[in-house]
N, C-alpha and C. Protein backbone atom coordinates (compact mmCIF):
# COMPACT_ATOMS: atom_id res chain seq x y z
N UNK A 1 0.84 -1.17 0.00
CA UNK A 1 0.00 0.00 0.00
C UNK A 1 0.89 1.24 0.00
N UNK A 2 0.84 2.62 -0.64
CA UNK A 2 1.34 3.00 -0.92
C UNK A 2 0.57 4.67 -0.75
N UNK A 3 0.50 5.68 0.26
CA UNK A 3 -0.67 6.46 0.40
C UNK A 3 0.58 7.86 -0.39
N UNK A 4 -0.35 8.10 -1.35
CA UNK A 4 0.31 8.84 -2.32
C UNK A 4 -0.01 10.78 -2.11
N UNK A 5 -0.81 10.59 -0.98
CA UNK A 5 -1.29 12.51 -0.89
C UNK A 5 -2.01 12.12 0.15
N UNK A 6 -1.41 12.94 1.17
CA UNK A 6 -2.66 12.71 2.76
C UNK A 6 -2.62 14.73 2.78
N UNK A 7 -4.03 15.02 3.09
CA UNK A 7 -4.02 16.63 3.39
C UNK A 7 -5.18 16.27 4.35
N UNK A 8 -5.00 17.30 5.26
CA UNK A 8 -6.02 17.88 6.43
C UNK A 8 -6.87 16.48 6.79
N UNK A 9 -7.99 15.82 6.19
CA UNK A 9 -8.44 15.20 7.46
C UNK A 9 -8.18 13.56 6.10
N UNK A 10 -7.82 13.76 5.03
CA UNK A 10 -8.15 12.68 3.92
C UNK A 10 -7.02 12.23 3.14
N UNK A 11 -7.04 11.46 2.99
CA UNK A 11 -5.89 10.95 2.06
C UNK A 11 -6.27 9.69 0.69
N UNK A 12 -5.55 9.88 0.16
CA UNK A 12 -5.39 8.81 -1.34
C UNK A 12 -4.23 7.41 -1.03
N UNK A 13 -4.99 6.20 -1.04
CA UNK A 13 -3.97 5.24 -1.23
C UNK A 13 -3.98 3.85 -2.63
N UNK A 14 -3.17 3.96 -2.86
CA UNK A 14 -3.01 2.71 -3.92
C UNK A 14 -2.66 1.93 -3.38
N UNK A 15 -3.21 0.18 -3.43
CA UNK A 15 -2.91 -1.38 -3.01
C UNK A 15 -2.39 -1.90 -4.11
N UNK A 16 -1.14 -3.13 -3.58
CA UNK A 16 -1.10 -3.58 -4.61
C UNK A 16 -1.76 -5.35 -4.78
N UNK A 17 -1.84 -6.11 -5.31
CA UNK A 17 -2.43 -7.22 -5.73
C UNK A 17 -3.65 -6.74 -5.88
N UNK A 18 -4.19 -5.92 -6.32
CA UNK A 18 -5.43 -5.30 -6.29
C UNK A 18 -6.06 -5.96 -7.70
N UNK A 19 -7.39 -6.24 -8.33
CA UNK A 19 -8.09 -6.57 -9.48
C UNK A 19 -9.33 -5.18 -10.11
N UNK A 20 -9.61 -5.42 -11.23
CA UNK A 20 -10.45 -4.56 -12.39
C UNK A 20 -9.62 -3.69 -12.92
N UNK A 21 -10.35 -2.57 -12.72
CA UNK A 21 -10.11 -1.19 -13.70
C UNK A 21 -8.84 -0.10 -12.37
N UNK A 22 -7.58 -0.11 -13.15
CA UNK A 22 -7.16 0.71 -11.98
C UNK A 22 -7.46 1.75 -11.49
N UNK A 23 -7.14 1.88 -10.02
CA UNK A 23 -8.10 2.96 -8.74
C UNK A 23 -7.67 3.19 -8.18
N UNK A 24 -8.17 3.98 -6.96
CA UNK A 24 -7.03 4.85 -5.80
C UNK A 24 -8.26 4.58 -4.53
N UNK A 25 -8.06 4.71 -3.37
CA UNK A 25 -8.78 4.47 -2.44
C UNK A 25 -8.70 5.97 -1.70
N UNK A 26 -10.03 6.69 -1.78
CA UNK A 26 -10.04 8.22 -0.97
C UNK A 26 -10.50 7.73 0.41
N UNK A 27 -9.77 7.79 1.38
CA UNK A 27 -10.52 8.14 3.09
C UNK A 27 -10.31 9.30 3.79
N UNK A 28 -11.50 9.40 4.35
CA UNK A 28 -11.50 10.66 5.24
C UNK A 28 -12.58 10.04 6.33
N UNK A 29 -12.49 10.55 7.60
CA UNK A 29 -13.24 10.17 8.87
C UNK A 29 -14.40 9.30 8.43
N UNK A 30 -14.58 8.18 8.75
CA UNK A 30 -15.67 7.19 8.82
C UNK A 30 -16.10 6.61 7.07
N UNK A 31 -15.23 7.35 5.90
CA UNK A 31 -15.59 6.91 4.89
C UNK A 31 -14.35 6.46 4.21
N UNK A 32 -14.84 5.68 3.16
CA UNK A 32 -13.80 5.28 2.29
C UNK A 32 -14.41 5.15 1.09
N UNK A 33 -13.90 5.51 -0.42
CA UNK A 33 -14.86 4.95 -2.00
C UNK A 33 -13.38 4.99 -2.69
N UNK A 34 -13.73 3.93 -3.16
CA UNK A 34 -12.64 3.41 -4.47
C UNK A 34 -13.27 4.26 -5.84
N UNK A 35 -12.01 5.12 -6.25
CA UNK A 35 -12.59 5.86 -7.43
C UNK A 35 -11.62 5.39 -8.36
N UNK A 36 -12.43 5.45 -10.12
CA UNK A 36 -11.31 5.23 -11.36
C UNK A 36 -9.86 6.38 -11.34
N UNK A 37 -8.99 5.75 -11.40
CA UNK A 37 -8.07 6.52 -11.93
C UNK A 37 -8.15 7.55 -13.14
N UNK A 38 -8.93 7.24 -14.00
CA UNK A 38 -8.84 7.16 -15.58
C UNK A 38 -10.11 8.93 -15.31
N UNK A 39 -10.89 8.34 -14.56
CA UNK A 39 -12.04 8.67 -15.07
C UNK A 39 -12.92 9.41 -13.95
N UNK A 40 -12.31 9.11 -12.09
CA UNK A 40 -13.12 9.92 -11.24
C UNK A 40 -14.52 9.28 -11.02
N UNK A 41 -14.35 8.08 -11.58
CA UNK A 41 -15.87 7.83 -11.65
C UNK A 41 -15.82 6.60 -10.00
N UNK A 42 -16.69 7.36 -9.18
CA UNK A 42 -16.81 6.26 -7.82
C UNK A 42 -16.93 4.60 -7.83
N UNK A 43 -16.61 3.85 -8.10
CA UNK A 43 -16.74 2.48 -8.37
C UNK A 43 -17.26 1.77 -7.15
N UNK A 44 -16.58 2.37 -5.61
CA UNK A 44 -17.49 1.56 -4.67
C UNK A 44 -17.45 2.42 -3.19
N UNK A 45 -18.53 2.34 -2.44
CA UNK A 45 -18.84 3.52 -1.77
C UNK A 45 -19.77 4.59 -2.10
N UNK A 46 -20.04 5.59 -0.61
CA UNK A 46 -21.03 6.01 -1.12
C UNK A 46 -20.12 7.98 -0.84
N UNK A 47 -20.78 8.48 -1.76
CA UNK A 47 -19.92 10.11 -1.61
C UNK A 47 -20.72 10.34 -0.85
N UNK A 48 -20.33 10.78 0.46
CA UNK A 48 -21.38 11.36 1.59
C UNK A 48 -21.56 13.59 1.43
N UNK A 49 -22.03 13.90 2.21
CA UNK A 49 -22.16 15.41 2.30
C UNK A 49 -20.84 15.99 2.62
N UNK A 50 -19.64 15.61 3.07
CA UNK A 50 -18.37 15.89 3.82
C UNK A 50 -17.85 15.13 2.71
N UNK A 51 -17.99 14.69 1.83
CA UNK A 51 -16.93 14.15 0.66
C UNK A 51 -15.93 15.25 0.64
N UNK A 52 -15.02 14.87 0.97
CA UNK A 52 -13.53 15.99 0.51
C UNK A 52 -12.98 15.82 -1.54
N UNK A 53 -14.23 17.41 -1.61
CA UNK A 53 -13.83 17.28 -3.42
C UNK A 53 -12.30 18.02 -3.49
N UNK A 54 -11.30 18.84 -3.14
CA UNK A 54 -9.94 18.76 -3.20
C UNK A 54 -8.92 17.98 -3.27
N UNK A 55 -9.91 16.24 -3.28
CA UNK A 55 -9.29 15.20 -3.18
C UNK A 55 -9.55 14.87 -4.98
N UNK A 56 -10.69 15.47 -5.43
CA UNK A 56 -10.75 15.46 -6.73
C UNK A 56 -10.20 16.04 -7.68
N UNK A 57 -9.63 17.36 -7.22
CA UNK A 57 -8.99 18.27 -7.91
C UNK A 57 -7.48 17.62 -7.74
N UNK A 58 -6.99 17.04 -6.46
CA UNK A 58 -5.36 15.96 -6.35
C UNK A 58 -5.68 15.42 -7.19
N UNK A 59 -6.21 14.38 -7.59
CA UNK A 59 -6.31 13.23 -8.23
C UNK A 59 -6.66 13.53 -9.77
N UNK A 60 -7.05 14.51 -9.94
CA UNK A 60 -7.41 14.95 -11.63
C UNK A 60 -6.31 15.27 -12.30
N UNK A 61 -5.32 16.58 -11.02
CA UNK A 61 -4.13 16.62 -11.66
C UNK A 61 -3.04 15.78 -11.58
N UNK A 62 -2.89 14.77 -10.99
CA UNK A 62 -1.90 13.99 -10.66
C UNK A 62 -2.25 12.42 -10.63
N UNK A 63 -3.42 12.29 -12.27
CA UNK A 63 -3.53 11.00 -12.79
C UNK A 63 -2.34 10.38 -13.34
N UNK A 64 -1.02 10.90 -13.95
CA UNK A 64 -0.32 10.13 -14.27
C UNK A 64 0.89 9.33 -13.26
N UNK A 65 0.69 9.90 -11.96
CA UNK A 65 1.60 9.85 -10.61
C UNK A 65 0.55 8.65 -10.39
N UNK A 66 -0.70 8.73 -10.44
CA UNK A 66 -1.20 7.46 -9.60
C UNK A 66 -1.75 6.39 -10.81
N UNK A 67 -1.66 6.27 -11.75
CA UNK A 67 -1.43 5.28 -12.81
C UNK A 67 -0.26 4.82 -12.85
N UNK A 68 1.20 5.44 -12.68
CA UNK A 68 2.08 5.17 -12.88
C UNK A 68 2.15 4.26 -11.32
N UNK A 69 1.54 4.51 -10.32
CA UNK A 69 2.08 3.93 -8.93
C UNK A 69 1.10 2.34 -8.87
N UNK A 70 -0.06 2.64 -9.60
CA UNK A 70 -1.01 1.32 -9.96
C UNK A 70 0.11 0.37 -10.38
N UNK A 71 0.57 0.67 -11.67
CA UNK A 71 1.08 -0.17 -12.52
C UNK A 71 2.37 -0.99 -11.90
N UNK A 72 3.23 -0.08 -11.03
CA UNK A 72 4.16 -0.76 -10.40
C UNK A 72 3.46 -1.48 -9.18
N UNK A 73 2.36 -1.36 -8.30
CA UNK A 73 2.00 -2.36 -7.35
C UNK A 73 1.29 -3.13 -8.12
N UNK A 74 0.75 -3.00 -9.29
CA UNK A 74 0.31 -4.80 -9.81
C UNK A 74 0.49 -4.31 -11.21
N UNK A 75 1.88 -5.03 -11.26
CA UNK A 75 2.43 -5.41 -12.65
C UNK A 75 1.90 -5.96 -13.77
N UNK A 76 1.16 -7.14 -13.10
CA UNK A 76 0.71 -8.24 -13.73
C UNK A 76 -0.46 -8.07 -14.70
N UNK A 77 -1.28 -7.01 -13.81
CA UNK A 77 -2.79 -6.97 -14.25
C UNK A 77 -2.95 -5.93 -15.56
């Protein structure tokens, strides 16, 4: 696991042996949603009212930092 941007209460982590479409894992207090790398699109979880969207604006600009960190924790896939 590999937590690639932690700010104020949330952070971004990539797993590796992980399966599907590559993703990043957003948590912040009591939540967690696996979102596309590619695409921002929520794959599992629910976006609550306190969703931290600055975690969207990290991750929009710094898709090729966390594609590139996918690819080295699962090589294979």
């Amino acid at each position: 696991m590999t937590t690639l941007h932690r700010q104020a209460n949330w952070k971004i982590q990539i797993f590796g042996r992980e399966h599907g479409i590559p993703h990043f894992h957003l948590l912040w207090p009591g939540h967690k949603v696996v979102m596309a790398i590619e695409t921002g699109e929520v794959l599992a979880g629910v976006v609550s009212a306190d969703f931290p969207a600055a975690a969207l604006t990290w991750a929009a600009g710094h898709r090729a930092e966390l594609m590139a960190e996918w690819k080295r924790l699962n090589p294979t896939l």
